[in-house]
Structures are given as C-alpha cells and as structure tokens.
PDB file of N, CA and C in Angstrom:
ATOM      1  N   UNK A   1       0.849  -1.182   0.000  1.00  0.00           N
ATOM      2  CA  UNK A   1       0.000   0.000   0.000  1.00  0.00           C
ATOM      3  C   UNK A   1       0.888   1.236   0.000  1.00  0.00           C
ATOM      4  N   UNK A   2       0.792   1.928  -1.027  1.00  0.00           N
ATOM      5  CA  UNK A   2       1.228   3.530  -1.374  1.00  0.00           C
ATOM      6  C   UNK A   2       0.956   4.268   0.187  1.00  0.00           C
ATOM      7  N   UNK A   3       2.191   5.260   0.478  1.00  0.00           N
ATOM      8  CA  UNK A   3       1.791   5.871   2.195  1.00  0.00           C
ATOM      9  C   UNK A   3       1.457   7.332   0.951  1.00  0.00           C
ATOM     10  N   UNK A   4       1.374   7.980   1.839  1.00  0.00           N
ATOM     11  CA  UNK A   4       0.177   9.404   1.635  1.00  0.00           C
ATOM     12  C   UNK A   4       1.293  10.802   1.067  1.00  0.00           C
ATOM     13  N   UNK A   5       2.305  10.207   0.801  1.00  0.00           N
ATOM     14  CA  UNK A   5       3.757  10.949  -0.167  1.00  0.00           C
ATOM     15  C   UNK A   5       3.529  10.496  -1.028  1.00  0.00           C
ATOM     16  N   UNK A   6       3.520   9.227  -1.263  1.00  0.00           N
ATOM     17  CA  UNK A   6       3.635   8.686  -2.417  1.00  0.00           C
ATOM     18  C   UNK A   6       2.317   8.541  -3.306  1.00  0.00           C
ATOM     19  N   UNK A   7       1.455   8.857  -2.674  1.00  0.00           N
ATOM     20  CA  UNK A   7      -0.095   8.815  -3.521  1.00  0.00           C
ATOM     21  C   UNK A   7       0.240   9.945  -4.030  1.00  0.00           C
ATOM     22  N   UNK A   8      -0.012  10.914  -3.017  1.00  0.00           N
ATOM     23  CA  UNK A   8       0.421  12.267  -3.693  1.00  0.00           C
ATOM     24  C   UNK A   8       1.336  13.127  -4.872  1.00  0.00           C
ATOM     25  N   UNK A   9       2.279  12.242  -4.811  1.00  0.00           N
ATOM     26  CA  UNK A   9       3.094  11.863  -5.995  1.00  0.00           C
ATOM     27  C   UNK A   9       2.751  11.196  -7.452  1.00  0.00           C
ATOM     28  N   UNK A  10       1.941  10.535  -6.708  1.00  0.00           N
ATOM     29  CA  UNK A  10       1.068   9.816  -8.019  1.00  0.00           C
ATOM     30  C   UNK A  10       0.198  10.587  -8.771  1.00  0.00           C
ATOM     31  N   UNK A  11      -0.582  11.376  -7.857  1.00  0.00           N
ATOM     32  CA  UNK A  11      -1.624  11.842  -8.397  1.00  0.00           C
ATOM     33  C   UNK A  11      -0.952  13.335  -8.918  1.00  0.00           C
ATOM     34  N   UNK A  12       0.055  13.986  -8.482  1.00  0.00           N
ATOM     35  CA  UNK A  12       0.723  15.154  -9.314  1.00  0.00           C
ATOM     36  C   UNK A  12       0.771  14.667 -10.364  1.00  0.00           C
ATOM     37  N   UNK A  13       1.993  13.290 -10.552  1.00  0.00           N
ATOM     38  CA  UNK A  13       2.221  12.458 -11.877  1.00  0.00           C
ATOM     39  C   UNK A  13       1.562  12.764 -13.151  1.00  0.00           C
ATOM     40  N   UNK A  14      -0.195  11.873 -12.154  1.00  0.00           N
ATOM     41  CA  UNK A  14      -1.391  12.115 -13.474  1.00  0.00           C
ATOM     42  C   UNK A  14      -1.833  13.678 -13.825  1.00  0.00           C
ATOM     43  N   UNK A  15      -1.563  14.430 -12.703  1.00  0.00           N
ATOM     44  CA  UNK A  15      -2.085  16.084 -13.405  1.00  0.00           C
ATOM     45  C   UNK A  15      -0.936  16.214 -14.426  1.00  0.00           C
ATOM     46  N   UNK A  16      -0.030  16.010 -14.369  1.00  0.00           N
ATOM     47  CA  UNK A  16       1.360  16.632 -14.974  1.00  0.00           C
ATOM     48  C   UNK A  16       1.088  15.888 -16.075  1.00  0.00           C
ATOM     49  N   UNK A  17       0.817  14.541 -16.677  1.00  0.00           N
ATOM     50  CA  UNK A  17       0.892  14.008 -17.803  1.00  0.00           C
ATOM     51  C   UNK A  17      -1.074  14.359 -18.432  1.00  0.00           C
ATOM     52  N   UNK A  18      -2.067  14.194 -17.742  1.00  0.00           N
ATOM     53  CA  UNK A  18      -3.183  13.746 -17.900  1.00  0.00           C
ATOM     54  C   UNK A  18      -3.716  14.759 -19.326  1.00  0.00           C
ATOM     55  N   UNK A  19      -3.174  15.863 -19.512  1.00  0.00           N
ATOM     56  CA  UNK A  19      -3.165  16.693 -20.946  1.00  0.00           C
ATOM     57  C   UNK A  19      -2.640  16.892 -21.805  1.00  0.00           C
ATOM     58  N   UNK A  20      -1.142  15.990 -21.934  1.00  0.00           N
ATOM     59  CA  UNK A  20       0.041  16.248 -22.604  1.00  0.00           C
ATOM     60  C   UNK A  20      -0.266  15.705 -23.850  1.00  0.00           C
ATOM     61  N   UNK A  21      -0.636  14.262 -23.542  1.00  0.00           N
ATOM     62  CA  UNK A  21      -1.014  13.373 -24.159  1.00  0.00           C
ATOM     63  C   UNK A  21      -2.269  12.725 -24.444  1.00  0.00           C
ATOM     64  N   UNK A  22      -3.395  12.704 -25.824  1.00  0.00           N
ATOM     65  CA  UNK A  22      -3.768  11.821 -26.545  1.00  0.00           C
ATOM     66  C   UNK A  22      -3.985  10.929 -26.571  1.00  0.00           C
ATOM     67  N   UNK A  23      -4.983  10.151 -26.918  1.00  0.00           N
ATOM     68  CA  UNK A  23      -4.857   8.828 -28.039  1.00  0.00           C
ATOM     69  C   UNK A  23      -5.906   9.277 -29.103  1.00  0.00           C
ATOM     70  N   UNK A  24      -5.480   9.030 -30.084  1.00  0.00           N
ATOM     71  CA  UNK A  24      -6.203   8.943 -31.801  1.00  0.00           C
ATOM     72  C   UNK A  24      -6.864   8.083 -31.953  1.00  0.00           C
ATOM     73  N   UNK A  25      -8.441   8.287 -31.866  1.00  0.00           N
ATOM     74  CA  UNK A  25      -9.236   7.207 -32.529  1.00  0.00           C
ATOM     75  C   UNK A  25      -9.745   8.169 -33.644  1.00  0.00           C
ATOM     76  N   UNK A  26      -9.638   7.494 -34.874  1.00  0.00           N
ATOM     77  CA  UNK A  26     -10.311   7.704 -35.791  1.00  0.00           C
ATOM     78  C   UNK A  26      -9.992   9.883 -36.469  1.00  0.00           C
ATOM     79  N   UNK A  27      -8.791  10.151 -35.939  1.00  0.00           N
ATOM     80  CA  UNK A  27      -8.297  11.287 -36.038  1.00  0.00           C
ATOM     81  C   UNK A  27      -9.331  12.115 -35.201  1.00  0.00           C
ATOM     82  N   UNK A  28     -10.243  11.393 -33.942  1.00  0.00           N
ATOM     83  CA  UNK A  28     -10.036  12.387 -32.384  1.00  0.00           C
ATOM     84  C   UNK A  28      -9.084  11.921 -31.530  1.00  0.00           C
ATOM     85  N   UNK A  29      -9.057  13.050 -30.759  1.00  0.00           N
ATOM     86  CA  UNK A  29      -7.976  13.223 -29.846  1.00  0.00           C
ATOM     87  C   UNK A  29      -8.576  13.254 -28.360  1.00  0.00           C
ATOM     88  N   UNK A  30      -8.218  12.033 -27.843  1.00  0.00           N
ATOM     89  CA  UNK A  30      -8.828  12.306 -26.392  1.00  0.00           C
ATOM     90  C   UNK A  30      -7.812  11.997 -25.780  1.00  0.00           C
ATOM     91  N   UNK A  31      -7.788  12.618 -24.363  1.00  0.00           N
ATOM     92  CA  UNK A  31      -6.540  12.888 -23.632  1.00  0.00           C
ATOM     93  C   UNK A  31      -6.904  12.106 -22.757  1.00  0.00           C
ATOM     94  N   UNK A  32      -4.921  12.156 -21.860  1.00  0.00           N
ATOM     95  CA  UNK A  32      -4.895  10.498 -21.049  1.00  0.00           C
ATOM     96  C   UNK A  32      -6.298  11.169 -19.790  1.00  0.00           C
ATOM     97  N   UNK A  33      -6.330  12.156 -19.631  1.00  0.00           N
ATOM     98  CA  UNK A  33      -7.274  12.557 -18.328  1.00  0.00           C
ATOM     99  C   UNK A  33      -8.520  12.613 -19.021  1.00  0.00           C
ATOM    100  N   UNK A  34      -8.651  12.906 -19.459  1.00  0.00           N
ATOM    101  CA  UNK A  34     -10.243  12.724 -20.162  1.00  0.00           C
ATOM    102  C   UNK A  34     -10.661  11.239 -20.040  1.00  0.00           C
ATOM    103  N   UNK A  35     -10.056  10.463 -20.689  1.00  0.00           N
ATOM    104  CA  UNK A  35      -9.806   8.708 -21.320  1.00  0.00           C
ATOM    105  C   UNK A  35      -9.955   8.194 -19.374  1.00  0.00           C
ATOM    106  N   UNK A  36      -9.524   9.095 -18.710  1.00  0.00           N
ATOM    107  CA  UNK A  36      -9.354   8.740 -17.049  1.00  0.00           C
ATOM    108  C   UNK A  36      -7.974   7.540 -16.930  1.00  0.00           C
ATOM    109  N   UNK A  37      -6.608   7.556 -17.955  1.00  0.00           N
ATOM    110  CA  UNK A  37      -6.012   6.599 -17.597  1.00  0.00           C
ATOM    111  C   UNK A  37      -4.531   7.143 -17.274  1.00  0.00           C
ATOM    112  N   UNK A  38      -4.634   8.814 -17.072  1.00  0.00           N
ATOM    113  CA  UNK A  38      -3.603   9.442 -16.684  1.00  0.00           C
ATOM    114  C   UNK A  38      -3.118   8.517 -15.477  1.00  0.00           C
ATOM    115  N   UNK A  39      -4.421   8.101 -14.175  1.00  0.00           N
ATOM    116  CA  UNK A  39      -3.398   7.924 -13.453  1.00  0.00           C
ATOM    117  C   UNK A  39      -2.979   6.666 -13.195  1.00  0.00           C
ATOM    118  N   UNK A  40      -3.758   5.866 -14.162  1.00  0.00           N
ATOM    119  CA  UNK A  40      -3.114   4.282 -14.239  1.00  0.00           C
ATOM    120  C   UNK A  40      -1.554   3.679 -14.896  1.00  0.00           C
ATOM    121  N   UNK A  41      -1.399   5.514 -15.222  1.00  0.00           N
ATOM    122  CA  UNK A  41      -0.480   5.381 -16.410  1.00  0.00           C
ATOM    123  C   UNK A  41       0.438   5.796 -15.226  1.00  0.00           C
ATOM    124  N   UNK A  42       0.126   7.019 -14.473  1.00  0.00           N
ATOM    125  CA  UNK A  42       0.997   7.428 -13.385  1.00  0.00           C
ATOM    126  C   UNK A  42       1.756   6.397 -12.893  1.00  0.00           C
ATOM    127  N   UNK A  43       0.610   5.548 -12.058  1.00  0.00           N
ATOM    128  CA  UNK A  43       0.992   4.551 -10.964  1.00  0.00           C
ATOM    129  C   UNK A  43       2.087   3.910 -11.355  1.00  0.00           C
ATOM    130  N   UNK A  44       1.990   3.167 -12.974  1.00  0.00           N
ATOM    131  CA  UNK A  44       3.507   2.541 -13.336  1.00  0.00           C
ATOM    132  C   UNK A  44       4.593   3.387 -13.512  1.00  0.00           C
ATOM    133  N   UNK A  45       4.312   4.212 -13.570  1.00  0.00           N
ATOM    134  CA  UNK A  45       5.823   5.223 -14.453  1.00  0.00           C
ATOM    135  C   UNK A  45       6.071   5.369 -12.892  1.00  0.00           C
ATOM    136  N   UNK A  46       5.624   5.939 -11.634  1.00  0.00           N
ATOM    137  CA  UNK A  46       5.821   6.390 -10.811  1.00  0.00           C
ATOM    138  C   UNK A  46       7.555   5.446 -10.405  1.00  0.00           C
ATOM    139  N   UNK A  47       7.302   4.182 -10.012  1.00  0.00           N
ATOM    140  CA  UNK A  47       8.613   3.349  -9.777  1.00  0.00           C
ATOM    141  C   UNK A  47       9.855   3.921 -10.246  1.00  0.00           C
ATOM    142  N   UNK A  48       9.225   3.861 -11.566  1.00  0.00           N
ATOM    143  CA  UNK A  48      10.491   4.336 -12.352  1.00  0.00           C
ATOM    144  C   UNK A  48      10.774   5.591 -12.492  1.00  0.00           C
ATOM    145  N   UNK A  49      10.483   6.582 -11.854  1.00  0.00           N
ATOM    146  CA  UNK A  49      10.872   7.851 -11.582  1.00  0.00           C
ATOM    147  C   UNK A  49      11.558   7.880 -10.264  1.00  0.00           C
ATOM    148  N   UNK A  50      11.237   7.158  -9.199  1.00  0.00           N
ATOM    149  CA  UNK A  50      11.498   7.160  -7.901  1.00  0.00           C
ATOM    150  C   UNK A  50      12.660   6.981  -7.983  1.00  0.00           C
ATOM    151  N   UNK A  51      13.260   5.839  -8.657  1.00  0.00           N
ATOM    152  CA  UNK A  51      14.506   4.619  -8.824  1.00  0.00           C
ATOM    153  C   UNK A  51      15.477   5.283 -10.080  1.00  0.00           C
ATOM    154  N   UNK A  52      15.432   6.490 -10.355  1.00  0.00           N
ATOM    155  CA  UNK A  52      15.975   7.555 -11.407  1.00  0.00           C
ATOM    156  C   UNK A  52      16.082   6.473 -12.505  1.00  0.00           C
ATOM    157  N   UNK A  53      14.909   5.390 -13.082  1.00  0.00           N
ATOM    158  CA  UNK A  53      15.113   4.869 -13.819  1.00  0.00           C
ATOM    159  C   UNK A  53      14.217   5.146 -14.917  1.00  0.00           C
ATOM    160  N   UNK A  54      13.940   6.229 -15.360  1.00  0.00           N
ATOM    161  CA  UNK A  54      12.973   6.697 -16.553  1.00  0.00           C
ATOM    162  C   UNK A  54      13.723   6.388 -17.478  1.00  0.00           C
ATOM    163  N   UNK A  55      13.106   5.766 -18.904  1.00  0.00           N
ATOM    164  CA  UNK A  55      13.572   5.774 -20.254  1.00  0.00           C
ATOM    165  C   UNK A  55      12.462   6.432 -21.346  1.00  0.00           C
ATOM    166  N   UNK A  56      12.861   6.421 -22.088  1.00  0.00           N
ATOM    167  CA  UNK A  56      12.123   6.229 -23.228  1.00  0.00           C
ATOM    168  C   UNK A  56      11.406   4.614 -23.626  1.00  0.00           C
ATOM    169  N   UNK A  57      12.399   4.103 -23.493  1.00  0.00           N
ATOM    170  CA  UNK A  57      12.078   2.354 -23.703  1.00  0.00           C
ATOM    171  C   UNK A  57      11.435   1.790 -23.147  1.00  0.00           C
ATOM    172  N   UNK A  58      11.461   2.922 -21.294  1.00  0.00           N
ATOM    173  CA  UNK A  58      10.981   1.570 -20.141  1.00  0.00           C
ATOM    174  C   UNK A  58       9.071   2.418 -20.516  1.00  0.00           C
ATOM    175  N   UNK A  59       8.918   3.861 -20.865  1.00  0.00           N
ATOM    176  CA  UNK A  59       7.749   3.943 -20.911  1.00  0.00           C
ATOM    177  C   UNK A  59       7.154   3.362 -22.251  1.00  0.00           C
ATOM    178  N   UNK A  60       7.731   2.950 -23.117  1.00  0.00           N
ATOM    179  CA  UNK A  60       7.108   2.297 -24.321  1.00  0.00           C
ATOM    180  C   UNK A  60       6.749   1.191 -24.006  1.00  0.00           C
ATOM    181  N   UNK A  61       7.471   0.511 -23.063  1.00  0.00           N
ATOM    182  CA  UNK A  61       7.256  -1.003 -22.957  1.00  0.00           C
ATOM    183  C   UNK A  61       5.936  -1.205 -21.545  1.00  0.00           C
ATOM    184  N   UNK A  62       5.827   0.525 -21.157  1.00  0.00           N
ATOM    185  CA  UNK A  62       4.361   0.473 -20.076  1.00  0.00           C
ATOM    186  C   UNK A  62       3.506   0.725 -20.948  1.00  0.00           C
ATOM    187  N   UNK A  63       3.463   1.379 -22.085  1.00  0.00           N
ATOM    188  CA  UNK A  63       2.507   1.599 -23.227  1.00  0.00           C
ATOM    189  C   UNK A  63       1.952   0.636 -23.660  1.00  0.00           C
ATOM    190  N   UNK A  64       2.670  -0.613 -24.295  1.00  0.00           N
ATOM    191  CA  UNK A  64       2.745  -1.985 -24.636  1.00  0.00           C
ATOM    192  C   UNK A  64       1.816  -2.346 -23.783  1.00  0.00           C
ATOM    193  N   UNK A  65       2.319  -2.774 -22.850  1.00  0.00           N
ATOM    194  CA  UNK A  65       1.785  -3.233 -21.820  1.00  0.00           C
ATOM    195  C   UNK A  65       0.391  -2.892 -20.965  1.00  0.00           C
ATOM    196  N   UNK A  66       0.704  -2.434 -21.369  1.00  0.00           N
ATOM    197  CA  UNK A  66      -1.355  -1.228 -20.806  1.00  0.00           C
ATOM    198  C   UNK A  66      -2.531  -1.249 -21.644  1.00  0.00           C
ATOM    199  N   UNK A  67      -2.956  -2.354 -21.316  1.00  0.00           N
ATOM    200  CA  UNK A  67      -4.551  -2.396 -22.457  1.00  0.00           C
ATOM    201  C   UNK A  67      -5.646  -1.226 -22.124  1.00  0.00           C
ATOM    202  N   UNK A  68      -6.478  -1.417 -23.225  1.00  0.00           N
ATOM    203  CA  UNK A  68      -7.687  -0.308 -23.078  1.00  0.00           C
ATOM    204  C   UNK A  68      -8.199  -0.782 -23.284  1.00  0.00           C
ATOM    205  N   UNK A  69      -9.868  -0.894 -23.217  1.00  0.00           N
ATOM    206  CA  UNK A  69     -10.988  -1.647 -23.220  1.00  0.00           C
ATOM    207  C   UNK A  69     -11.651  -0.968 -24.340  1.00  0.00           C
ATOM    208  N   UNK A  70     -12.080  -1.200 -25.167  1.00  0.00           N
ATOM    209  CA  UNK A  70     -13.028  -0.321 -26.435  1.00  0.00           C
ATOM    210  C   UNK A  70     -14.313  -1.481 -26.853  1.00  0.00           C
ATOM    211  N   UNK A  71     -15.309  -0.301 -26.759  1.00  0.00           N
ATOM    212  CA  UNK A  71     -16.971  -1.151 -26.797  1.00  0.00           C
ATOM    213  C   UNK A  71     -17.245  -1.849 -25.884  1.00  0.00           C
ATOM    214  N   UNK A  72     -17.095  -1.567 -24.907  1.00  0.00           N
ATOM    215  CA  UNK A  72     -17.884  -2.047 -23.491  1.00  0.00           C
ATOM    216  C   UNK A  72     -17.120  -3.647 -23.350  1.00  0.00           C
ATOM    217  N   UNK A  73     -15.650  -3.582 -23.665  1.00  0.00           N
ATOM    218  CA  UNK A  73     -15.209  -5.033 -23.585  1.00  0.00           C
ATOM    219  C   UNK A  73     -15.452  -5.768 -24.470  1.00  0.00           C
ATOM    220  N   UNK A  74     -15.510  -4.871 -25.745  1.00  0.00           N
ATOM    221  CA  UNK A  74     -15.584  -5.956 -27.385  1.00  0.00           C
ATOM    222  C   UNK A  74     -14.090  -6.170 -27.527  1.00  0.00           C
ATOM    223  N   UNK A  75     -13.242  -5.250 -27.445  1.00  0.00           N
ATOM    224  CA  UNK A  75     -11.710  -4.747 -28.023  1.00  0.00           C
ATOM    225  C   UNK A  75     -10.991  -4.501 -27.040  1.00  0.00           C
ATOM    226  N   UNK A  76      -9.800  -5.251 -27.106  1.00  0.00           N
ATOM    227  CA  UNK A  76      -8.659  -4.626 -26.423  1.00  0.00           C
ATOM    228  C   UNK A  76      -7.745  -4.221 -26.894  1.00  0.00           C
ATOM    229  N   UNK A  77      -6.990  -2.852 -26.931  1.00  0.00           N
ATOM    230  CA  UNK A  77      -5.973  -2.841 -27.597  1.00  0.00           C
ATOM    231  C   UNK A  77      -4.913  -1.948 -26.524  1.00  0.00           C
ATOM    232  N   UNK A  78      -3.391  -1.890 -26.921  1.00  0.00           N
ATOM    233  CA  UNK A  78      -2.316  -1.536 -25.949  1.00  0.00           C
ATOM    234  C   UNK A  78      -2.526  -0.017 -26.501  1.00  0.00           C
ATOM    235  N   UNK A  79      -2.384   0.493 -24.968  1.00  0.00           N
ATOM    236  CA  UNK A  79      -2.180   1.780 -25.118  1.00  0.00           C
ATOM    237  C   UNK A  79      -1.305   2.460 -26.161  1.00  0.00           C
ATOM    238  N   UNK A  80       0.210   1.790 -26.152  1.00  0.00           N
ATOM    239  CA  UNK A  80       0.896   2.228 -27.354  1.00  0.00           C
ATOM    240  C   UNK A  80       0.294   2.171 -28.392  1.00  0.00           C
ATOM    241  N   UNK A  81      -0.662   1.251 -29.142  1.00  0.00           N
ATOM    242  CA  UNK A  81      -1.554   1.397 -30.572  1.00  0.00           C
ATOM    243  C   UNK A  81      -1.931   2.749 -30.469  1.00  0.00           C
ATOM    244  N   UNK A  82      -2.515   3.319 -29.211  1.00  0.00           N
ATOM    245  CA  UNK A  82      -3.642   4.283 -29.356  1.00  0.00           C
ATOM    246  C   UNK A  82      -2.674   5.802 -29.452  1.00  0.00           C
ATOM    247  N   UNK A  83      -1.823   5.589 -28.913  1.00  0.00           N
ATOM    248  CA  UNK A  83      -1.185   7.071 -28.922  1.00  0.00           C
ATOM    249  C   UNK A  83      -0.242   7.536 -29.855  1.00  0.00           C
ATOM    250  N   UNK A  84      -0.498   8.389 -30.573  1.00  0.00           N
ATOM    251  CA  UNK A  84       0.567   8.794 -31.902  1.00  0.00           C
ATOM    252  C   UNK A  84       1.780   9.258 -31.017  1.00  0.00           C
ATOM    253  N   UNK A  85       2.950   9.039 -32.094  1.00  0.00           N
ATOM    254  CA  UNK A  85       4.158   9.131 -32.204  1.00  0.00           C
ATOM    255  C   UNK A  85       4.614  10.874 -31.284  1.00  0.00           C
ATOM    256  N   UNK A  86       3.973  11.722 -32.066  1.00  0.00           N
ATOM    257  CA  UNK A  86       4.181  12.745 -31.460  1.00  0.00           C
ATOM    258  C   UNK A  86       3.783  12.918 -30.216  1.00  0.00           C
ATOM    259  N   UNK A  87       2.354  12.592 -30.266  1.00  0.00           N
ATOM    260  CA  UNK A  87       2.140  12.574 -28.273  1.00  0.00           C
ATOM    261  C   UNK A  87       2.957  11.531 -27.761  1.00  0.00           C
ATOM    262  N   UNK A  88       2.948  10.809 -27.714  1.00  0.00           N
ATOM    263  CA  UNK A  88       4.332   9.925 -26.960  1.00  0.00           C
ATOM    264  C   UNK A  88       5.350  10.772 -26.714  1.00  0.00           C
ATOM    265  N   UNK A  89       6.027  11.551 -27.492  1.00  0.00           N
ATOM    266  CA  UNK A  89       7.079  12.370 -27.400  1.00  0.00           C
ATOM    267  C   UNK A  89       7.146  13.266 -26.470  1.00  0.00           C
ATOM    268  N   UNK A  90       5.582  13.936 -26.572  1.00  0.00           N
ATOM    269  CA  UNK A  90       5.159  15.006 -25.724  1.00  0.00           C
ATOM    270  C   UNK A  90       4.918  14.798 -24.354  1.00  0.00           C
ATOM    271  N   UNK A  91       4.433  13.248 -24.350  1.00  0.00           N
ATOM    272  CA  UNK A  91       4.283  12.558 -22.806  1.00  0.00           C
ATOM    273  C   UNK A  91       5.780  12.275 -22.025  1.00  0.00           C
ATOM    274  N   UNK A  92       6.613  11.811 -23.351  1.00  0.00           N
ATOM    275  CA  UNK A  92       8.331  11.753 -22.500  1.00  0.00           C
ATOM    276  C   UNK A  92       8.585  13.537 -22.283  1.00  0.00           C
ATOM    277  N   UNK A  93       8.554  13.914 -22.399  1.00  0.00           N
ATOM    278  CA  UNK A  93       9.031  15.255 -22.168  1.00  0.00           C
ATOM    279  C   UNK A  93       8.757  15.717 -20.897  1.00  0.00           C
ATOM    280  N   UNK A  94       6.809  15.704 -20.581  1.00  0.00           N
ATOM    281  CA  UNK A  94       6.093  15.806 -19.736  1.00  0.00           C
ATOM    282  C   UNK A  94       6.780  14.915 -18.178  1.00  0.00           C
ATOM    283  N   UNK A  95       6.764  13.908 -18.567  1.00  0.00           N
ATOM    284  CA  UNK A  95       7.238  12.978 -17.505  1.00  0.00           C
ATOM    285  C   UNK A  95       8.956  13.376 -16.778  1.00  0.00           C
ATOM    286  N   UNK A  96       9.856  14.018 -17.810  1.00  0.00           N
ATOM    287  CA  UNK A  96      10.627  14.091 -17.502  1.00  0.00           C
ATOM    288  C   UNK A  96      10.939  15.612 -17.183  1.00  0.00           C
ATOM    289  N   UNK A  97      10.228  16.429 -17.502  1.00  0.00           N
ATOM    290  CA  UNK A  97       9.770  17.771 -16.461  1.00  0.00           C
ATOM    291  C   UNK A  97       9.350  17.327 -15.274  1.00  0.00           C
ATOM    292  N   UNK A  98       8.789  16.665 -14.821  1.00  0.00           N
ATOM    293  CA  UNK A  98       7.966  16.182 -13.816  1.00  0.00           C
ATOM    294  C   UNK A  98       9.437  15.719 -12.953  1.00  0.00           C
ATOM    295  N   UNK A  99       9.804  14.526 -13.528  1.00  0.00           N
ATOM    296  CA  UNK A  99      11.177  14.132 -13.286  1.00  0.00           C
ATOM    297  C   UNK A  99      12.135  15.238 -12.541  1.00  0.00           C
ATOM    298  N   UNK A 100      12.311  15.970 -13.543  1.00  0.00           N
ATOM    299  CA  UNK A 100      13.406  17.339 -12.930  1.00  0.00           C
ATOM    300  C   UNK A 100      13.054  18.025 -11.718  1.00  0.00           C
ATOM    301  N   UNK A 101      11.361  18.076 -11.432  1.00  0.00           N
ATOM    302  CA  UNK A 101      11.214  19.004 -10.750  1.00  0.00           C
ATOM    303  C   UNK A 101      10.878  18.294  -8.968  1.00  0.00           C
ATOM    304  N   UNK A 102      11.074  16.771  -9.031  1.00  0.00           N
ATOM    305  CA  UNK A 102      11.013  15.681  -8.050  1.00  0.00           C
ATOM    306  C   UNK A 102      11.421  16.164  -7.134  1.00  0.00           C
TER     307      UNK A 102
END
C-alpha cells in the first residue's frame, strides 16, 4: 500500500501528464485525463521515476503493456496502438519535467 507521499506523488504524476497526451481514434484526440487513464499510467511510471530509472524504452514497454478496453469489452488494444508518435514524445518530455522538478 502507497503511504500518503507517495499517492500524492502519483496523483501530481497524473495532473502533470493527464493533458500532454492523446490517443487517436479515428483522427479524435482524447486525452490520457479525459480517457481517465492518466493515473493508471501514473501509478507505473511512478517506480520508475522514484529509482531515477525513466527511459524512453521503459515507458514504451508500459505503453505496450497497458490495455484499453473499447466497446464495453468488445476490443482490447495496448495503449501504445492508441497514442501517436508525437504525443508519446510530448508525454516523455512531460514525464521528464515532472522528473526534474522531483
């Protein structure tokens, strides 16, 4: 169980990323806070900010790794499908402002 620093941490995390970034369905753009998965997205990256172990690689491979549910549990697909190239970019950036300012 997360103590009450570290939630807090979490949940900056998701404000700090929850607008940066997108996902593209169908050329709309809905953001990780809108979508509500800013802070699911937080919770993993969080480790790896703590442990000065942020990459580029290690958040692609939480992207990968992070399904989304589409049509009430018809579709699953990995977060990385859903987010263009450029928002990804914009989310490493985000994360690693966030990073600097730890």
């Amino acid at each position: 169980m997360a103590n009450a620093g570290t939630t807090k941490a979490i949940e900056d995390l998701a404000a700090a990323i929850g607008d940066k970034a997108y996902l593209d369905v169908a050329k709309w753009h809905l953001y990780l806070g809108d979508a509500k998965l800013h802070t699911v997205l937080a919770e993993k990256l969080y480790p790896l900010l703590a442990d000065n172990a942020f990459t580029e690689a290690a958040l692609v491979d939480i992207l990968a790794s992070t399904s989304v549910t589409l049509g009430a549990g018809k579709a699953t697909v990995s977060l990385a499908d859903l987010i263009p190239t450029a928002s990804q970019a914009d989310l490493v950036r985000a994360v690693e402002e966030y990073q600097r300012d730890m």
